[in-house]
Protein backbone atom coordinates (compact mmCIF):
# COMPACT_ATOMS: atom_id res chain seq x y z
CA UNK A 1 71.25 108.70 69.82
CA UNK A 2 73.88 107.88 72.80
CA UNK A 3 73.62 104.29 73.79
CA UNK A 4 74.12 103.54 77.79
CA UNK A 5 75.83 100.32 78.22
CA UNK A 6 76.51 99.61 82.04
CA UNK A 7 79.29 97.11 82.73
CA UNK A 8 79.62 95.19 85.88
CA UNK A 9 82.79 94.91 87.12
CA UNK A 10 85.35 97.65 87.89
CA UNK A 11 88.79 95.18 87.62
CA UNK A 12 90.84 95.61 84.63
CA UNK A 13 88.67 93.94 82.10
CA UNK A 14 86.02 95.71 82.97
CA UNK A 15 87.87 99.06 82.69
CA UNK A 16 89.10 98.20 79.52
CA UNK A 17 85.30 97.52 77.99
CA UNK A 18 84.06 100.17 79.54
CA UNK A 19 86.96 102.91 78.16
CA UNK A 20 86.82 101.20 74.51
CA UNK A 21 82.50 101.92 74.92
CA UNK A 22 83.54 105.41 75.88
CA UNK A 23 85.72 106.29 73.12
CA UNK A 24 82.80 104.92 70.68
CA UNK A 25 80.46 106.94 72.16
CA UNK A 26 78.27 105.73 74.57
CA UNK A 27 77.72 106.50 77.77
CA UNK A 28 78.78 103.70 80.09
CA UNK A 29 77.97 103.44 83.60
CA UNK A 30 80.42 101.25 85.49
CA UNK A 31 78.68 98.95 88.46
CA UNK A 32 81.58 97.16 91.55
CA UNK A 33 80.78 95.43 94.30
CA UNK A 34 84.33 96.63 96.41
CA UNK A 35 84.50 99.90 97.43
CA UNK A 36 87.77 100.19 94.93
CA UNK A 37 88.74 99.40 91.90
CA UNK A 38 91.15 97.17 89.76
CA UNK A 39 89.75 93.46 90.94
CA UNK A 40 92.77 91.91 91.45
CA UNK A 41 95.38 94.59 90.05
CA UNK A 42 94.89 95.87 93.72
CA UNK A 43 96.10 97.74 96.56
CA UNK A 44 94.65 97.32 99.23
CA UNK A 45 95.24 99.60 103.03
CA UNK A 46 95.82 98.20 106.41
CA UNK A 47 95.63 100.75 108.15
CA UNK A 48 98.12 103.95 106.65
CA UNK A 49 100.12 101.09 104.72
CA UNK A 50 99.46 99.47 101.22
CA UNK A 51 100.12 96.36 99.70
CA UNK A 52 100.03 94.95 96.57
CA UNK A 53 97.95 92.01 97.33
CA UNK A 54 96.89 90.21 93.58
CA UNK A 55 98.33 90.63 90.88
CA UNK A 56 102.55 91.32 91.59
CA UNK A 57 103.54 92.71 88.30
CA UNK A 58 102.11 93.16 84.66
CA UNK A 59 104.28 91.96 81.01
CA UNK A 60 103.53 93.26 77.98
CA UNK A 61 103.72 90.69 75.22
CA UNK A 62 101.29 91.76 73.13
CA UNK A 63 101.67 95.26 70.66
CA UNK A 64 98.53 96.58 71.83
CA UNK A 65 99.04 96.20 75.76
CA UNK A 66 102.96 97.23 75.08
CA UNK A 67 101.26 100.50 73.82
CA UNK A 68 99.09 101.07 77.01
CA UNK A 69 101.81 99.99 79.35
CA UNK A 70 104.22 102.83 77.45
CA UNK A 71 101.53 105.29 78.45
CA UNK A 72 101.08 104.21 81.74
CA UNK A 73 104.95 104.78 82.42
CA UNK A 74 104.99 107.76 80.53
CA UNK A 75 101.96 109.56 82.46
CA UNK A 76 103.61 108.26 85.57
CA UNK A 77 101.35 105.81 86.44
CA UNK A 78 103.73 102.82 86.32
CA UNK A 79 107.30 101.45 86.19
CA UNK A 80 109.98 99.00 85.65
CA UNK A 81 110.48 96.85 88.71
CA UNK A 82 113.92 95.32 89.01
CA UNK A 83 113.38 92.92 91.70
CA UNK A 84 116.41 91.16 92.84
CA UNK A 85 116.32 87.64 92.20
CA UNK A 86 118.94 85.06 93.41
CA UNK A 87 122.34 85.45 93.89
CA UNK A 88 121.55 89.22 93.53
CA UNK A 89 120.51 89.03 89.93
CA UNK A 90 117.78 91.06 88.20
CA UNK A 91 114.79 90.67 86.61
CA UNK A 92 116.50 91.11 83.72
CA UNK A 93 117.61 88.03 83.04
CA UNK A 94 114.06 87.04 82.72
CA UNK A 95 112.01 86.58 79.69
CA UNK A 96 109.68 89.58 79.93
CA UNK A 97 110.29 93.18 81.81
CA UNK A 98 108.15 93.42 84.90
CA UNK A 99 106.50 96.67 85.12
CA UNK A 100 104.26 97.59 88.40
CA UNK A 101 101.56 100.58 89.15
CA UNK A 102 102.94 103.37 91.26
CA UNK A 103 102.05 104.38 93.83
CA UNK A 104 100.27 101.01 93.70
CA UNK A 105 98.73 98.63 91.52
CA UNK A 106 96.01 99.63 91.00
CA UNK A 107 97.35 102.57 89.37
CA UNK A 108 97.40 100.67 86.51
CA UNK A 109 93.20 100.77 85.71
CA UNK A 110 93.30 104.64 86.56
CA UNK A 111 93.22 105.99 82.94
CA UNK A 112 90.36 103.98 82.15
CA UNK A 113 88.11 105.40 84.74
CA UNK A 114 88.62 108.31 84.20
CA UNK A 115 86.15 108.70 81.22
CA UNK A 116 83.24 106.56 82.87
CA UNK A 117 80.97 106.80 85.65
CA UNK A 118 82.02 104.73 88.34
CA UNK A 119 79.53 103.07 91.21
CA UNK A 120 81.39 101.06 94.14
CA UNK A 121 79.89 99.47 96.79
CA UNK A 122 77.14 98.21 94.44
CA UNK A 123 76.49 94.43 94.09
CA UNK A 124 74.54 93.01 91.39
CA UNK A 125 72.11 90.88 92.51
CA UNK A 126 70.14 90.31 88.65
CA UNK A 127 70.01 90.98 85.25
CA UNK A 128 66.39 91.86 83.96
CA UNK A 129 65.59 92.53 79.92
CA UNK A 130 62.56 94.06 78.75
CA UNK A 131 61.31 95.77 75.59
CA UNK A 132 63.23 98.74 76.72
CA UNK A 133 66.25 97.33 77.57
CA UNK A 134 68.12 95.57 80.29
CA UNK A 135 67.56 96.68 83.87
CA UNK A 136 70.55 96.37 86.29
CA UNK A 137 69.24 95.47 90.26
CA UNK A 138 71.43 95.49 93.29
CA UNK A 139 71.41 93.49 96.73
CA UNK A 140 69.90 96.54 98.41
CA UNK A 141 66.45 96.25 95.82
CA UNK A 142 67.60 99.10 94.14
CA UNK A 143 67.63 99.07 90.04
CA UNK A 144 68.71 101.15 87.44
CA UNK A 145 68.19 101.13 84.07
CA UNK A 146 67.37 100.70 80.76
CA UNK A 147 70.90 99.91 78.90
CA UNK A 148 71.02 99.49 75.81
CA UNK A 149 73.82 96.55 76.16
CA UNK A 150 75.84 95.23 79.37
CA UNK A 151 79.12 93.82 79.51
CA UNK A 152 79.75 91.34 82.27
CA UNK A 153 83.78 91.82 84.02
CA UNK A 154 83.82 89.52 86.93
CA UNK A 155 85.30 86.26 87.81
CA UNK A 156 83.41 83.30 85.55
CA UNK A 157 81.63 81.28 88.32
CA UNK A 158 80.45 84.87 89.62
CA UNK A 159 79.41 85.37 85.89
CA UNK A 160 77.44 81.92 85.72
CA UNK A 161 74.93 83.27 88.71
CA UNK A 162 73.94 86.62 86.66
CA UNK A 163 73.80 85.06 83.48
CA UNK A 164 72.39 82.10 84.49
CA UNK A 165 69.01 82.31 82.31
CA UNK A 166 70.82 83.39 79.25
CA UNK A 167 70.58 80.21 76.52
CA UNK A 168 73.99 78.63 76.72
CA UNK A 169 76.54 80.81 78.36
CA UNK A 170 76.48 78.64 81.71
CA UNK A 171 77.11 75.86 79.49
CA UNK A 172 80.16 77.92 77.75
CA UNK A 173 81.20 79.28 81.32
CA UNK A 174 81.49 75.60 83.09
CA UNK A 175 84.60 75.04 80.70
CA UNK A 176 86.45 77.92 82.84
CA UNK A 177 88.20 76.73 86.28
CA UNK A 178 89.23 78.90 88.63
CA UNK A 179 91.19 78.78 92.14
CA UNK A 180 91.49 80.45 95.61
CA UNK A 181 95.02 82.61 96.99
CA UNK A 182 95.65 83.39 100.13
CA UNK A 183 97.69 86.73 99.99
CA UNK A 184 99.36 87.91 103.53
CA UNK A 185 100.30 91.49 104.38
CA UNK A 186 103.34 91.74 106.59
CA UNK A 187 104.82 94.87 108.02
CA UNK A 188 107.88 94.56 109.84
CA UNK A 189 110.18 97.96 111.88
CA UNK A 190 113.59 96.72 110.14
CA UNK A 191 114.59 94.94 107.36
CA UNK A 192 114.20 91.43 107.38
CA UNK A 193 114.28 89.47 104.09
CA UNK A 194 117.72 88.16 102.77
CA UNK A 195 118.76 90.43 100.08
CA UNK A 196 116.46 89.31 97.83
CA UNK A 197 113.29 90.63 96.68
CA UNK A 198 111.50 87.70 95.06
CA UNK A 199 110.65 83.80 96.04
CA UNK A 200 108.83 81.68 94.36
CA UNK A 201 107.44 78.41 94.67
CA UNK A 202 109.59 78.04 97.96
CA UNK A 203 107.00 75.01 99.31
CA UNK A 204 103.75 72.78 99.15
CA UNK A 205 102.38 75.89 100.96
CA UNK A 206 104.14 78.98 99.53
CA UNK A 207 103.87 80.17 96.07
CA UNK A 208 105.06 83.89 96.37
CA UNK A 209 106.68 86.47 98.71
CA UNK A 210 108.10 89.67 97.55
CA UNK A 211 109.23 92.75 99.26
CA UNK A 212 106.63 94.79 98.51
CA UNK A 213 108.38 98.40 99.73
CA UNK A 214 111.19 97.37 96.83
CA UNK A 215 109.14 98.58 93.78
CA UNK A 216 109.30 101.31 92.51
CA UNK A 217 107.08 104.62 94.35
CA UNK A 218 106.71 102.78 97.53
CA UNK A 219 107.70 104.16 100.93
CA UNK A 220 108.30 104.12 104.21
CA UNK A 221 110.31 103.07 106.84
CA UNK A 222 110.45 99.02 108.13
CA UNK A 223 109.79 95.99 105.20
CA UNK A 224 106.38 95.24 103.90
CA UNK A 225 105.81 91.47 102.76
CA UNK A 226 103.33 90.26 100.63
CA UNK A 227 102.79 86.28 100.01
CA UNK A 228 100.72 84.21 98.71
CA UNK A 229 100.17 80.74 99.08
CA UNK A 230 99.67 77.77 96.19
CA UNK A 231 96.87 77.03 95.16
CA UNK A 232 96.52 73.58 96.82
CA UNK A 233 96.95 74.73 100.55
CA UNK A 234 94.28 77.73 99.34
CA UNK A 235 92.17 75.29 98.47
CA UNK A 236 92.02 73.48 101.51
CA UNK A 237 91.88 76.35 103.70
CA UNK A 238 89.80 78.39 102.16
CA UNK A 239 87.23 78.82 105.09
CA UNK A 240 89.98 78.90 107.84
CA UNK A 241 90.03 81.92 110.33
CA UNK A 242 92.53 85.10 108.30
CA UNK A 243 94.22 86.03 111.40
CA UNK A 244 95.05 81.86 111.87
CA UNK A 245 96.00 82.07 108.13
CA UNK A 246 98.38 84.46 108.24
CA UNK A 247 99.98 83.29 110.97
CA UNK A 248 100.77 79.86 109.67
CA UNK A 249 101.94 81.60 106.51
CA UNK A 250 104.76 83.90 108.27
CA UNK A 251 106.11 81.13 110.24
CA UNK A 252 105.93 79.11 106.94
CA UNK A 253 108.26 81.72 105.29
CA UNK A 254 110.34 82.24 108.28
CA UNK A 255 110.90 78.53 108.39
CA UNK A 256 111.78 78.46 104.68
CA UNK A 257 113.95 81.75 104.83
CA UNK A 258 115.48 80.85 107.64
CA UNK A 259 114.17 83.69 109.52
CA UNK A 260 114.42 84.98 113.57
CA UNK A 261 111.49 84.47 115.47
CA UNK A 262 110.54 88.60 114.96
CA UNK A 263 106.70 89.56 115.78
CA UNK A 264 105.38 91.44 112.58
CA UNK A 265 104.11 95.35 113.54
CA UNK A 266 101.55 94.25 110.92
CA UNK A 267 99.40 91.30 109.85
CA UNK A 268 96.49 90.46 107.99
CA UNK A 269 95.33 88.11 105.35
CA UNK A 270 92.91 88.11 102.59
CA UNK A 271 91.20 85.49 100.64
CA UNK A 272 91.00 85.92 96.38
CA UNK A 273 88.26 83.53 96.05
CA UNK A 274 89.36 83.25 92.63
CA UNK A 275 92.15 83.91 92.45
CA UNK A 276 94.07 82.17 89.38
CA UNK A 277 92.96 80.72 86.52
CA UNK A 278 93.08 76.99 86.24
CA UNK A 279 91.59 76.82 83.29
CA UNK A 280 90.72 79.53 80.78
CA UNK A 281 87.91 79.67 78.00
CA UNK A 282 90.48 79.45 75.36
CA UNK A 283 88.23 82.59 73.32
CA UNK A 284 88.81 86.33 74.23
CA UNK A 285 85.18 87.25 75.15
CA UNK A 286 81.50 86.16 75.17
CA UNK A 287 79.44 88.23 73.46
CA UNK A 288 75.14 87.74 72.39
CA UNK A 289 74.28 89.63 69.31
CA UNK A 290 70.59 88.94 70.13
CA UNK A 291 70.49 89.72 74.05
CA UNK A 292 73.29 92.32 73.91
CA UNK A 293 74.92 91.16 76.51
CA UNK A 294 78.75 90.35 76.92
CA UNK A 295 81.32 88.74 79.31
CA UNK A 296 85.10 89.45 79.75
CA UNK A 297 88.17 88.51 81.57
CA UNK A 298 91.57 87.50 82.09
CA UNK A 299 90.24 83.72 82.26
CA UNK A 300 88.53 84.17 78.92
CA UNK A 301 92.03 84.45 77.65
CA UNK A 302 94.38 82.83 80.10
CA UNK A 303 95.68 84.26 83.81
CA UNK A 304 97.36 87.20 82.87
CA UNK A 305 96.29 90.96 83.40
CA UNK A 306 97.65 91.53 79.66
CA UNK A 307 94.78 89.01 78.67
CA UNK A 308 92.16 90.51 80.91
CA UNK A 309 92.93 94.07 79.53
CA UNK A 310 92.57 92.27 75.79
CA UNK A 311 89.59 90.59 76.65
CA UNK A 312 87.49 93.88 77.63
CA UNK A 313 88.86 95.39 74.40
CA UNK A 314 87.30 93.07 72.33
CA UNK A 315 84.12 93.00 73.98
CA UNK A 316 83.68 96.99 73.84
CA UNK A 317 84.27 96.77 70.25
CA UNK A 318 81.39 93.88 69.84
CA UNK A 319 78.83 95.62 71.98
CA UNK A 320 79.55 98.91 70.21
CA UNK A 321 79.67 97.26 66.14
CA UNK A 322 75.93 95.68 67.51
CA UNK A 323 74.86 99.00 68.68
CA UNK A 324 75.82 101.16 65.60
């Protein structure tokens, strides 16, 4: 018999989960609320151009995330990215290569999709078990179901609000602390930024800005930006107008940078409600023998994508050992 196990989430954890369910067997059905995937290993469009706006670059550190980055660059999907760094240095003086998706990001959760069955646009609303099974129901009253199992991928306090009824996992979840970014698209006609492709922690307010259009299988003509701000000024403006965002932001950087006063073709900024982690779980998954049901992420782990993808690993190999 195939088990269906449907896993909510479509970000890199739970890509991972659902590719390890795959190769065990089952037939997983993959449920995200954006219309694309990789959660914050994204690119997102404005308009023809894409950015980079979560997660900047990936390390491997690990043996078993070394081996799936090696693929990734192998099958084309990423690549080294030797950002300049001060005084025209490399990366490579750093502790850990920086590798990046190509043509984007998100390029890095491709492979793992392409085994499962994929729903965007579909928000969870609740979780319902019965004799049969859990049933999986969406914001539009829609359901689908039974499962056999269902792994949980999203951001923790997202998690708390599905899982809510579920005897002690909002007590384990309320150890995990998470915090908002602003990220900031820029798209300028000429080139712009000192030669230098990375800054970081330049301010109270600025955390990141890269050169975007300086990794490795991006295009086009002009500079795009991407920045994000800390955590703190997130925090406090985390229900201000975008547009007034991102405007504060670029004349942030162009103060700090020492910048002309140069009107950006492009703007636009967008909110990661959470963001970073603050505060991880300090165990690599959550997992229910008796309800069959599992959560994942980077924050189970820490705040990097390498623990997110290790995270939905070992959850897909729980749900399946419960199911055989």
């Amino acid at each position: 018999m195939t088990h269906k196990v449907a896993v909510i989430g479509a970000g890199l954890a739970g890509l991972s989960c659902a590719s390890y369910l795959r190769r065990s067997g089952c037939f997983v059905e993959v449920f995200e609320q954006e219309r694309t995937l990789g959660g914050r290993v994204a690119t997102l469009r404005n308009g023809l151009v894409a950015y980079d706006t979560g997660a900047q670059y990936l390390t491997a550190r690990s043996d078993k995330f070394r081996s799936y980055i090696n693929e990734l660059v192998a099958s084309g999907y990423a690549a080294r990215w030797d950002a300049k760094m001060s005084s025209g240095e490399t990366k490579g003086v750093q502790l850990h290569t920086w590798y990046v998706g190509t043509p984007g990001m998100s390029s890095i959760v491709r492979p793992l999709a392409e085994s499962v069955r994929v729903h965007t646009g579909k928000r969870v609303h609740t979780l319902t078990q019965t004799d049969k099974g859990w049933t999986v129901w969406f914001e539009d009253q829609t359901n689908v179901g039974p499962f056999s199992a269902v792994a949980v991928a999203i951001p923790a306090p997202e998690a708390r609000l599905l899982v809510g009824r579920i005897e002690g996992m909002v007590e384990t979840l309320s150890r995990v602390r998470m915090l908002p970014t602003w990220a900031v698209m820029v798209r300028l006609d000429e080139r712009l930024l000192p030669d230098q492709d990375v800054y970081s922690d330049m301010s109270e307010v600025l955390r990141w800005i890269a050169r975007n259009n300086s990794k490795p299988g991006r295009g086009g003509s002009g500079e795009t930006i991407v920045i994000h701000a800390s955590p703190a000024w997130s925090r406090e403006t985390e229900d201000a107008d975008p547009q007034s965002v991102a405007e504060e932001l670029w004349a942030e950087v162009r103060r700090q940078l020492n910048l002309p006063d140069v009107a950006p073709k492009q703007m636009a900024a967008h909110l990661w409600r959470y963001g970073l982690v603050d505060q991880s779980l300090g165990e690599s998954f959550i997992f229910s023998t008796h309800y069959k049901l599992g959560i994942c992420g980077d924050w189970c782990l820490g705040r990097l994508a390498e623990h997110a993808y290790e995270s939905g690993q070992g959850l897909g190999k729980a749900i399946a050992g419960s199911l055989t």
